[in-house]
Each structure stands twice: as C-alpha cells, then as structure tokens.
Protein backbone atom coordinates (compact mmCIF):
# COMPACT_ATOMS: atom_id res chain seq x y z
CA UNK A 1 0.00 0.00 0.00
CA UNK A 2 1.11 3.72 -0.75
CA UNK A 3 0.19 6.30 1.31
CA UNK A 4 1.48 9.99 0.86
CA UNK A 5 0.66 13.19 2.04
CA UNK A 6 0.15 16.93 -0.29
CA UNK A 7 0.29 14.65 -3.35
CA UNK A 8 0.35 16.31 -6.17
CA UNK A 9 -2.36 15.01 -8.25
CA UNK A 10 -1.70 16.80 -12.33
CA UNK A 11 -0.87 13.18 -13.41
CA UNK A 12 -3.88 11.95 -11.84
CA UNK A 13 -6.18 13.40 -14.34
CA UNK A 14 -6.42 13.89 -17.59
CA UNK A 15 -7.53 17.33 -17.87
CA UNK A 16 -3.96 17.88 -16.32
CA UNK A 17 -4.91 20.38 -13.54
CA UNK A 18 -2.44 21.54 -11.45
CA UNK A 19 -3.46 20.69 -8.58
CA UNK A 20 -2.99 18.57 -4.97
CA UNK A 21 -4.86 16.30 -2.38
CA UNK A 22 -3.79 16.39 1.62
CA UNK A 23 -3.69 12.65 1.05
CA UNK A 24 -3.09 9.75 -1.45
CA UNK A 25 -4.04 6.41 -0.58
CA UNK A 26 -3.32 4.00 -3.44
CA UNK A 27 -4.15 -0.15 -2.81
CA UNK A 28 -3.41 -3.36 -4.12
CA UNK A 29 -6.16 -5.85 -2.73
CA UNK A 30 -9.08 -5.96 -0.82
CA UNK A 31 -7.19 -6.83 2.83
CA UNK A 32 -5.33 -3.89 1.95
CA UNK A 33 -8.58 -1.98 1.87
CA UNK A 34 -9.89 -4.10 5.05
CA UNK A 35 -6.80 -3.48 7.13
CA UNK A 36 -6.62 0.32 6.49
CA UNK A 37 -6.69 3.01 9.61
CA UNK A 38 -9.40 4.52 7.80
CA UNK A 39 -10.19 7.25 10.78
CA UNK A 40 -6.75 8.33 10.07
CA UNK A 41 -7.49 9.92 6.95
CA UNK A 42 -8.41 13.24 6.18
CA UNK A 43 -11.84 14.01 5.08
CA UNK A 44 -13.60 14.16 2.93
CA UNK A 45 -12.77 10.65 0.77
CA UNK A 46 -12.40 10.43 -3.45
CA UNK A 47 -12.12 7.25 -4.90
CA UNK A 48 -10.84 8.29 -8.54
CA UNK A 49 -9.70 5.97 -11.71
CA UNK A 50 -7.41 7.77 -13.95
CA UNK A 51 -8.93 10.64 -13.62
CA UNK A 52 -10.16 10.98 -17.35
CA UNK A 53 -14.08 11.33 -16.46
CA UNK A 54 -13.12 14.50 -13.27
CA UNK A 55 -12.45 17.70 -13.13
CA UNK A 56 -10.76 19.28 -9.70
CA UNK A 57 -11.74 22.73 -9.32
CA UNK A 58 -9.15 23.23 -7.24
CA UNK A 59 -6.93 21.59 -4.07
CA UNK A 60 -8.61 18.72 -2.32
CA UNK A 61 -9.04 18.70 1.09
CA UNK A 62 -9.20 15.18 1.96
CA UNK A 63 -8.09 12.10 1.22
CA UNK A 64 -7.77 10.89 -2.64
CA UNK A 65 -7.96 6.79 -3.40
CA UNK A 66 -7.10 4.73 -6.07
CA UNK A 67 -6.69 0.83 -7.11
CA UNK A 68 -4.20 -0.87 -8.11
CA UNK A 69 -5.79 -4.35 -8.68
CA UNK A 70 -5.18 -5.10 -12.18
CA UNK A 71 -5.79 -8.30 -13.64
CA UNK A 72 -7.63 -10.03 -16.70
CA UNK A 73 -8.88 -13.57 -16.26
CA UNK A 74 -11.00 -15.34 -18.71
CA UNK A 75 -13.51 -18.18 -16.84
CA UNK A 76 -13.07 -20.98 -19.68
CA UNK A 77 -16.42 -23.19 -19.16
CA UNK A 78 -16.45 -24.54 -23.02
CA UNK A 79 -19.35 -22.10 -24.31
CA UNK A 80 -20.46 -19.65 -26.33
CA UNK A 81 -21.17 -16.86 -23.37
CA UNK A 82 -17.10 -15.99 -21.85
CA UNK A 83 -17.16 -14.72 -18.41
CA UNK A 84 -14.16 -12.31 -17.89
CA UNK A 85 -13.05 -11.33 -14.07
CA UNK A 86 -11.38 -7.71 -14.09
CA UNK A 87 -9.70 -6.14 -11.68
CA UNK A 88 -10.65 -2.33 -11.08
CA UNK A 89 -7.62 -0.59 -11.68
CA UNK A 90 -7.12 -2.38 -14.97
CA UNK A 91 -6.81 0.32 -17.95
CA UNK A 92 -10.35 -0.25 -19.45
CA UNK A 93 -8.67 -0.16 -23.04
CA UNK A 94 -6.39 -2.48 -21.89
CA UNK A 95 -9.30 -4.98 -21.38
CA UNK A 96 -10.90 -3.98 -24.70
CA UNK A 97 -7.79 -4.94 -27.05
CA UNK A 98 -7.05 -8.28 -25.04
CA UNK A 99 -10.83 -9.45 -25.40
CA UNK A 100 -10.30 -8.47 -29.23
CA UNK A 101 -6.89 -10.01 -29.50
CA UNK A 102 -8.28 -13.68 -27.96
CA UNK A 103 -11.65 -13.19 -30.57
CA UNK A 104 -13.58 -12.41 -28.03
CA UNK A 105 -16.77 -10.57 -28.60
CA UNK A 106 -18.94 -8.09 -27.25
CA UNK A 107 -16.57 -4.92 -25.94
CA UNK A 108 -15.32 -3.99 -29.52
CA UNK A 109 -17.17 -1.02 -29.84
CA UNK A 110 -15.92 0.57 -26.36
CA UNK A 111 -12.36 0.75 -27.74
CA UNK A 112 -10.41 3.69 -26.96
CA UNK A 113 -12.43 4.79 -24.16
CA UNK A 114 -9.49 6.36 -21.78
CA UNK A 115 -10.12 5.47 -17.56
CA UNK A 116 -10.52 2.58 -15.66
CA UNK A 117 -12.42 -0.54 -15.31
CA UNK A 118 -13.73 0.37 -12.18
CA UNK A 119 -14.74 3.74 -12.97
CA UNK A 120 -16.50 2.70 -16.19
CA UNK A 121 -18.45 0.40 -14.12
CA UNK A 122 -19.51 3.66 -12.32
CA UNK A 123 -20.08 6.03 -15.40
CA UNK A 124 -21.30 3.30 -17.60
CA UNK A 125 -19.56 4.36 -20.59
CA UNK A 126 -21.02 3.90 -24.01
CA UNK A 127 -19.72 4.68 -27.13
CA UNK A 128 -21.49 3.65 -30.58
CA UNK A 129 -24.73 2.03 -29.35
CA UNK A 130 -22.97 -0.36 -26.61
CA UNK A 131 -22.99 1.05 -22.88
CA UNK A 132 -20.97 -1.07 -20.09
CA UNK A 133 -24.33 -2.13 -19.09
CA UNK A 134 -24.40 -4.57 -21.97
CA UNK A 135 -21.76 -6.59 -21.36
CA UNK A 136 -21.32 -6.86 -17.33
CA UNK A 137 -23.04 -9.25 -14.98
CA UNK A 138 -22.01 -8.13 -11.67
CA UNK A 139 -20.11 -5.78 -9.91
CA UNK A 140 -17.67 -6.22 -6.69
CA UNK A 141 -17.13 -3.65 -4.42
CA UNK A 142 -16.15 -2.83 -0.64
CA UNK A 143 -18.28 -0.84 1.35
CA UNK A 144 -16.82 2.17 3.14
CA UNK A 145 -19.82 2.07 5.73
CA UNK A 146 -19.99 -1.59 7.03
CA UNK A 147 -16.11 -2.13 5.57
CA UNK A 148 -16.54 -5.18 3.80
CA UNK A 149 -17.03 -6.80 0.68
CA UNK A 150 -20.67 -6.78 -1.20
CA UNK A 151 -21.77 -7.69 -4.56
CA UNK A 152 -24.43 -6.04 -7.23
CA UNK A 153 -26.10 -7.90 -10.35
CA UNK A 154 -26.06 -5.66 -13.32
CA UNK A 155 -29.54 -5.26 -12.47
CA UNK A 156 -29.16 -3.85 -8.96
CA UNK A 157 -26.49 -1.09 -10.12
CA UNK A 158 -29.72 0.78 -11.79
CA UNK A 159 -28.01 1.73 -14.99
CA UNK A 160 -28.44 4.61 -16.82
CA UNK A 161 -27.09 6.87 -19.20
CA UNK A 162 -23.70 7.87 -17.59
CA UNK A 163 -25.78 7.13 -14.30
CA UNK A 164 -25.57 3.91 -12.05
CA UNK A 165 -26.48 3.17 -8.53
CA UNK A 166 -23.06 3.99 -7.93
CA UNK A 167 -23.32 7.72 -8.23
CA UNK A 168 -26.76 7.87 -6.49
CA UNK A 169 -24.70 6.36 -3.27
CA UNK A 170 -22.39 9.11 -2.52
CA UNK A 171 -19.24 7.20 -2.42
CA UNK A 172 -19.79 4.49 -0.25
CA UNK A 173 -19.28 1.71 -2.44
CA UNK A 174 -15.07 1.48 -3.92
CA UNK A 175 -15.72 -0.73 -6.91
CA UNK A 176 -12.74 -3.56 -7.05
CA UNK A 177 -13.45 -5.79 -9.60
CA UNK A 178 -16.13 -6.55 -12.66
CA UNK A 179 -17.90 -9.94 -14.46
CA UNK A 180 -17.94 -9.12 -17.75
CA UNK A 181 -20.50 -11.24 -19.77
CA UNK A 182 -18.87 -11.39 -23.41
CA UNK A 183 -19.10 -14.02 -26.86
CA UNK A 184 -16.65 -16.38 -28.74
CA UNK A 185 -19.97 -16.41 -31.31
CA UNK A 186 -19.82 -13.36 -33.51
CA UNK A 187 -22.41 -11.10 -32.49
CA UNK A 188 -21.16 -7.12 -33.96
CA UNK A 189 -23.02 -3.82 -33.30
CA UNK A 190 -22.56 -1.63 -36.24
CA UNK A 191 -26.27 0.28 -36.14
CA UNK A 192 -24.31 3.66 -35.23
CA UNK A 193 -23.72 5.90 -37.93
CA UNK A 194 -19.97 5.46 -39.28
CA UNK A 195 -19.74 1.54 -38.56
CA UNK A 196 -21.67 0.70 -41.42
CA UNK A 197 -19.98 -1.40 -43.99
CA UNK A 198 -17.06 -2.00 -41.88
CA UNK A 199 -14.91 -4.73 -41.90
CA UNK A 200 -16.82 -7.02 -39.21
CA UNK A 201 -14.58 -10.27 -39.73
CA UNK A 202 -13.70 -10.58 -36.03
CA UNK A 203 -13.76 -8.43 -32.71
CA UNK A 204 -10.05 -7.11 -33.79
CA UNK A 205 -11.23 -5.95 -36.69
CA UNK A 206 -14.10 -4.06 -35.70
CA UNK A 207 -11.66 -2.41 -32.60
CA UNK A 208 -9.69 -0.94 -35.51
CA UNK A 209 -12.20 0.45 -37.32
CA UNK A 210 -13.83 2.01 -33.92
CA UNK A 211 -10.16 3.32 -32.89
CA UNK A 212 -9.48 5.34 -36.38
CA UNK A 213 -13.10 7.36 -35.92
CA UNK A 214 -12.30 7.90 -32.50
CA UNK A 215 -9.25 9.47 -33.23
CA UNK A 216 -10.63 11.54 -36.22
CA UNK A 217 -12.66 13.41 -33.51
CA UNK A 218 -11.10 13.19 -29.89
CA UNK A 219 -8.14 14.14 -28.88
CA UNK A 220 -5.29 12.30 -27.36
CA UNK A 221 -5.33 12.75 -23.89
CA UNK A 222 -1.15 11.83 -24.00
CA UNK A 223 -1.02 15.01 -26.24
CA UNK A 224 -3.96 17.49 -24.93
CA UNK A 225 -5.17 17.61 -21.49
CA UNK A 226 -9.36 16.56 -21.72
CA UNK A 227 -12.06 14.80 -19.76
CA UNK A 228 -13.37 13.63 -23.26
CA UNK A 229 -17.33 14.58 -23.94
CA UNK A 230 -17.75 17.01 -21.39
CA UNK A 231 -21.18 17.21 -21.66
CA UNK A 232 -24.02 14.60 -21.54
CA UNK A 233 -26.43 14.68 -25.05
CA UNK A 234 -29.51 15.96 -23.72
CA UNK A 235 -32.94 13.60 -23.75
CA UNK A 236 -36.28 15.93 -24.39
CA UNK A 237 -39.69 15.66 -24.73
CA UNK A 238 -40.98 15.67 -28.64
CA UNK A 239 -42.66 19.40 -27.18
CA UNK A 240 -39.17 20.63 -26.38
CA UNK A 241 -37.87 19.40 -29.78
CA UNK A 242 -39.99 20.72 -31.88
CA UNK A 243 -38.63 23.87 -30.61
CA UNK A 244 -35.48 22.86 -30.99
CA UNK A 245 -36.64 22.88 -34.90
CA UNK A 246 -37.99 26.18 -34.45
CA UNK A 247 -34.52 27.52 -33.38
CA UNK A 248 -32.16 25.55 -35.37
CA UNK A 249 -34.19 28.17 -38.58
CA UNK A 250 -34.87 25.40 -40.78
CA UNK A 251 -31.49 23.63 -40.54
CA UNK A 252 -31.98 19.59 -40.11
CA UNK A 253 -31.31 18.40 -36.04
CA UNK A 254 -29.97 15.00 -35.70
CA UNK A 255 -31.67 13.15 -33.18
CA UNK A 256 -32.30 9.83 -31.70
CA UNK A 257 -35.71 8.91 -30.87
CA UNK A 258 -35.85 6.63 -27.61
CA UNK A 259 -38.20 4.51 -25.94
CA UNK A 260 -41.16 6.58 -24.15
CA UNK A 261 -41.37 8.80 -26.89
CA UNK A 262 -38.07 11.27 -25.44
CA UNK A 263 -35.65 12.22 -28.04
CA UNK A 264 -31.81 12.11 -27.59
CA UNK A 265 -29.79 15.53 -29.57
CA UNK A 266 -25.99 15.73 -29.81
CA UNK A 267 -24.85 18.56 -27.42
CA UNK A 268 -22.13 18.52 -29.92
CA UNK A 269 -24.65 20.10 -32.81
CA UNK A 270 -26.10 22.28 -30.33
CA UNK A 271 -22.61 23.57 -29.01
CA UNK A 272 -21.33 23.88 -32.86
CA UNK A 273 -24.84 25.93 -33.51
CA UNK A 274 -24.25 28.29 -30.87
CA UNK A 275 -20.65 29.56 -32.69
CA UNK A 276 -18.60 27.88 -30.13
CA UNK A 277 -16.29 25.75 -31.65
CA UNK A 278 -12.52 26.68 -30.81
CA UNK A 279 -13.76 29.25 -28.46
CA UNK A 280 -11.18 30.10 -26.00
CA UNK A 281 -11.07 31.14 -21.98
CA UNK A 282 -7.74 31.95 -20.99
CA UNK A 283 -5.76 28.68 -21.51
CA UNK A 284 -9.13 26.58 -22.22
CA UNK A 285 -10.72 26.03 -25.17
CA UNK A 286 -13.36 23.94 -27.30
CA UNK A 287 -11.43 21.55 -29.61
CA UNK A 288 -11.72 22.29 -32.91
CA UNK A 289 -12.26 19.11 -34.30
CA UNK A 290 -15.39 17.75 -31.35
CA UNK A 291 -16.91 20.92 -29.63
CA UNK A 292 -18.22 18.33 -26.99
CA UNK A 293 -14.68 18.09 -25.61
CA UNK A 294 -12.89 21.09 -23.65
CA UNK A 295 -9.36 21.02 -24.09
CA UNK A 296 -6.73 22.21 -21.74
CA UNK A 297 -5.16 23.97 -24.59
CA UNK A 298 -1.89 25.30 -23.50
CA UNK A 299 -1.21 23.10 -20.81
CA UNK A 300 -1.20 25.39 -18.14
CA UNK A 301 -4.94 26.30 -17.78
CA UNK A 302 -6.41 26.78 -14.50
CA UNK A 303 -9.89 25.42 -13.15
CA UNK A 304 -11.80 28.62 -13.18
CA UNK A 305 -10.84 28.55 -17.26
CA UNK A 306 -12.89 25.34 -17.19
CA UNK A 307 -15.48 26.35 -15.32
CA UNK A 308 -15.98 29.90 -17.00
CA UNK A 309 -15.93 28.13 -20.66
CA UNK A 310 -18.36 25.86 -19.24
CA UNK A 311 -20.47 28.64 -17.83
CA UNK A 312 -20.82 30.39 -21.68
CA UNK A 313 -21.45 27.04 -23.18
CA UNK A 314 -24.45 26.23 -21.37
CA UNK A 315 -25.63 29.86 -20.94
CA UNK A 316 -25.14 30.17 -25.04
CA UNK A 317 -27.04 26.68 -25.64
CA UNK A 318 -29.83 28.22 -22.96
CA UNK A 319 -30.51 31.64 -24.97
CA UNK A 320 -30.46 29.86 -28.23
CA UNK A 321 -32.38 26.47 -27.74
CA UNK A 322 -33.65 26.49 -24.45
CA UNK A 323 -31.88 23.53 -23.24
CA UNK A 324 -30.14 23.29 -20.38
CA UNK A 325 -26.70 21.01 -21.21
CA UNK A 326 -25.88 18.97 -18.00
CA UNK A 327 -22.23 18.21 -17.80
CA UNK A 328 -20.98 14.70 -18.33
CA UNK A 329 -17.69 15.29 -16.32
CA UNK A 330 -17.97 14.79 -12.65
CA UNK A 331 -16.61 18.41 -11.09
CA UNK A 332 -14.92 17.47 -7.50
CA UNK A 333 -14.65 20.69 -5.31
C-alpha cells in the first residue's frame, strides 16, 4: 500500500490540472482496503480511476484513493457466453484490445475509451450504441460504511445513461473488480452511424475500425489535457424538440428517438450551432475538431478557465435552444 501526504495530483487526471490532495491512498487488494486506519485519513474521501471522467476545481481537502488491482482472467467453461473477471484498476482499453486479440466478442465497440475498469463500471460508458451495461453481470465492491465486501447484479447497479447506482450512493461503495459477460460467437453492433460497412470479420477488426473514428474526432489525452465529452447529449420531450426545430431556422437536427417517446440531440450540434467551436477562456478552449470536448489547450490552464468556458457554453445553448446542457464530467470541489 502507498500512502502519501500533499500529493500532487496533475498526473492523476487527464484534464492535467495543477493541482494537490492532503492525502493519497493507493491499494493493491481488498485486505489492503480491510486493514486500512481509515479514521486516520483526512476528510472528505475520493475514490478516482485515472482521472479521465473528473475535473478538480481546485486543491482537495481530503483524502484521494485509487486501485491498483489489475488483472484479466478469462472463466473458460467450453461455451459460447465468456465470463471475464477484471480487476478495477485495470486500464479499461487495456481490457478492450485483449478481449479483441483472444476473438472475443462483445466490448469492440468501447475501444479507446481512456479510464478505468472500475470507474466505467460507475459512469457506464457507451460509445457507438454499446454502454458497459451490456456486457457486465455483476459488480464487486467494498463498502466504506460496514467495511466489507458486497456484490451487485447488473440489475441492482440501476443503470443509466452515464448514471448507475453507484453515483446515487455518494461514495460508499469502492468498486474492485467486474464480471464481464462477453461471446466467442460473432455477435457485432454496427447500427451507429460510421460503422456501417465496416470490416466485421472478427472483434479485432471491428476495434480498428472504432479506434481510427475515434481518433478523427477526440483528442489524445497523452497530447492534450481533456475529460473527453464534457457534456451529456440531452434527452427531451418531442414538445421541447420541436422547438429545438424552431430555433435551429430550418437547418436539419440529428436526433435519436428513444423509448417513451423522449428524443436524444448531440450537445455537440447544439454547441457547434451556438458559434462555439474553438472558443477560447484563458488557456481553455473547445477543440476544434469535437466541440463536446474542452481542451486544456496550453497546458497550463487553470480550473476557473474550465469552469468559465463551461459557464458560456451552457448559458449560449440556454438563450439559443432552451436547453439546459448537463455536464458529463464529474466536477470534484
């Protein structure tokens, strides 16, 4: 176990803030969590991944934990369905190319995604119409109240988009370790727009193909400091669309229609709408190439840039369509 105090946390997240906790806790196992003095440590507690989902408005107070149980192990029981144990400090892309590499199918389209496993168990992260949800069948965590182990079915983490039980309980529950229910029969997802008529051969194949659009339109967090989408695509009522179509003058608006009759729009189109694309606050701005994603553009920006880019965004997005843009990226204060 590693435990340090004023740790400086800038490569602890991705947006590279500059910033420092009054104490780092990182684990390797369970017992390590068990045996910890945990009334020793300064409030308030943070469990964090790789910090690629966060953004620290400033110095944290309390105590900052991470995992460092990584580990990949298929569950061989001679049939289609491949159960896969993951530890939750494994790099979630990390999981995604060995699945790929071994034929296995079912987390091909989540390629790419930076963070790790545990967090994405918390965010549910979806990208080209696959969410974690899909493909996991239960969830191990320790419990910071009654300090001991507990475990969810898929169904009793409450999924939702970017939502999961998780969130709703405050930090109580450190997630150390996922099922993942994947395929050795062939079974690709290539309804979202840009997978059609890809090469759907194998897992591997459809990884590569989901890798090269990703990095057409995101930038590389090893490059430029981002939190990826920062913004969740709003879900409105077929009232609130229609004047959506009233403001967009005429122009088409992509959309999504979901179940219940709501209607999912890319924040991205309403973002690029409202003029803001490479729009700048002090070393912030929105990338050029996605204006979903906020880029820490000269590598020195502060977390009131952020936050005041932010600010304009959904205040622009407000005046001009009425809807109120919900960030995606969890802000830790």
């Amino acid at each position: 176990m590693r435990i340090e105090h004023n740790f400086d946390l800038s490569s602890l997240n991705t947006f590279r803030m500059k910033v420092r906790c009054a104490c780092y806790v990182e684990y390797d196992s369970v017992d390590e969590l068990t045996a910890l003095d945990w009334d020793s440590l300064p409030r308030p507690l943070k469990h964090i991944g790789a910090g690629s989902n966060l953004l620290f408005t400033g110095d944290f107070p309390g105590t900052v934990l991470h995992s460092a149980i990584r580990y990949i192990k298929y569950v061989d029981l001679g049939l289609d369905e491949v159960p896969v144990m993951v530890g939750a400090g494994t790099t979630w892309d990390e999981v995604v190319e060995n699945t790929c590499r071994n034929g296995i199918w079912g987390a091909e389209n989540l390629s790419l995604i930076p963070g790790e496993t545990g967090a994405a168990a918390v965010q549910n992260i979806g990208a080209y119409g696959v969410e974690f949800k899909d493909i996991v069948s239960g969830v191990v965590c320790f419990d910071l109240i009654e300090k001991r182990k507990c475990k969810f079915t898929t169904a009793e983490c409450r999924y939702g988009y970017r939502e999961s039980m998780f969130k709703e309980a405050d930090g109580r529950y450190i997630v150390t370790s996922v099922l993942l229910r994947l395929s050795r029969k062939p079974r690709p997802r290539l309804e979202y727009k840009g997978l059609e008529g890809i090469d759907a051969s194998s897992p591997a194949s459809v990884r590569e193909a989901v890798i090269k659009i990703r990095r057409t339109k995101l930038p590389d967090p090893a490059e430029k400091g981002s939190a990826g989408s920062f913004f969740k695509n709003p879900v409105v009522s077929a009232l609130e669309f229609a004047r959506i179509i009233d403001a967009a003058g005429g122009e088409t608006v992509p959309h999504y229609i979901l179940d219940g009759g709501f209607i999912k729009v890319p924040a991205a189109w309403l973002i690029d709408r409202c003029g803001f694309k490479g729009e700048r606050e002090g070393g912030a701005a929105v990338y050029e190439k996605q204006p979903l994603v906020i880029v820490n553009d000269s590598g020195d920006a502060s977390p009131a840039d952020i936050l005041e880019l932010e600010r304009r965004i959904v205040a622009g997005v407000r005046e001009r369509f009425g809807v109120s843009l919900q960030p995606e990226v969890e802000h830790i204060i």
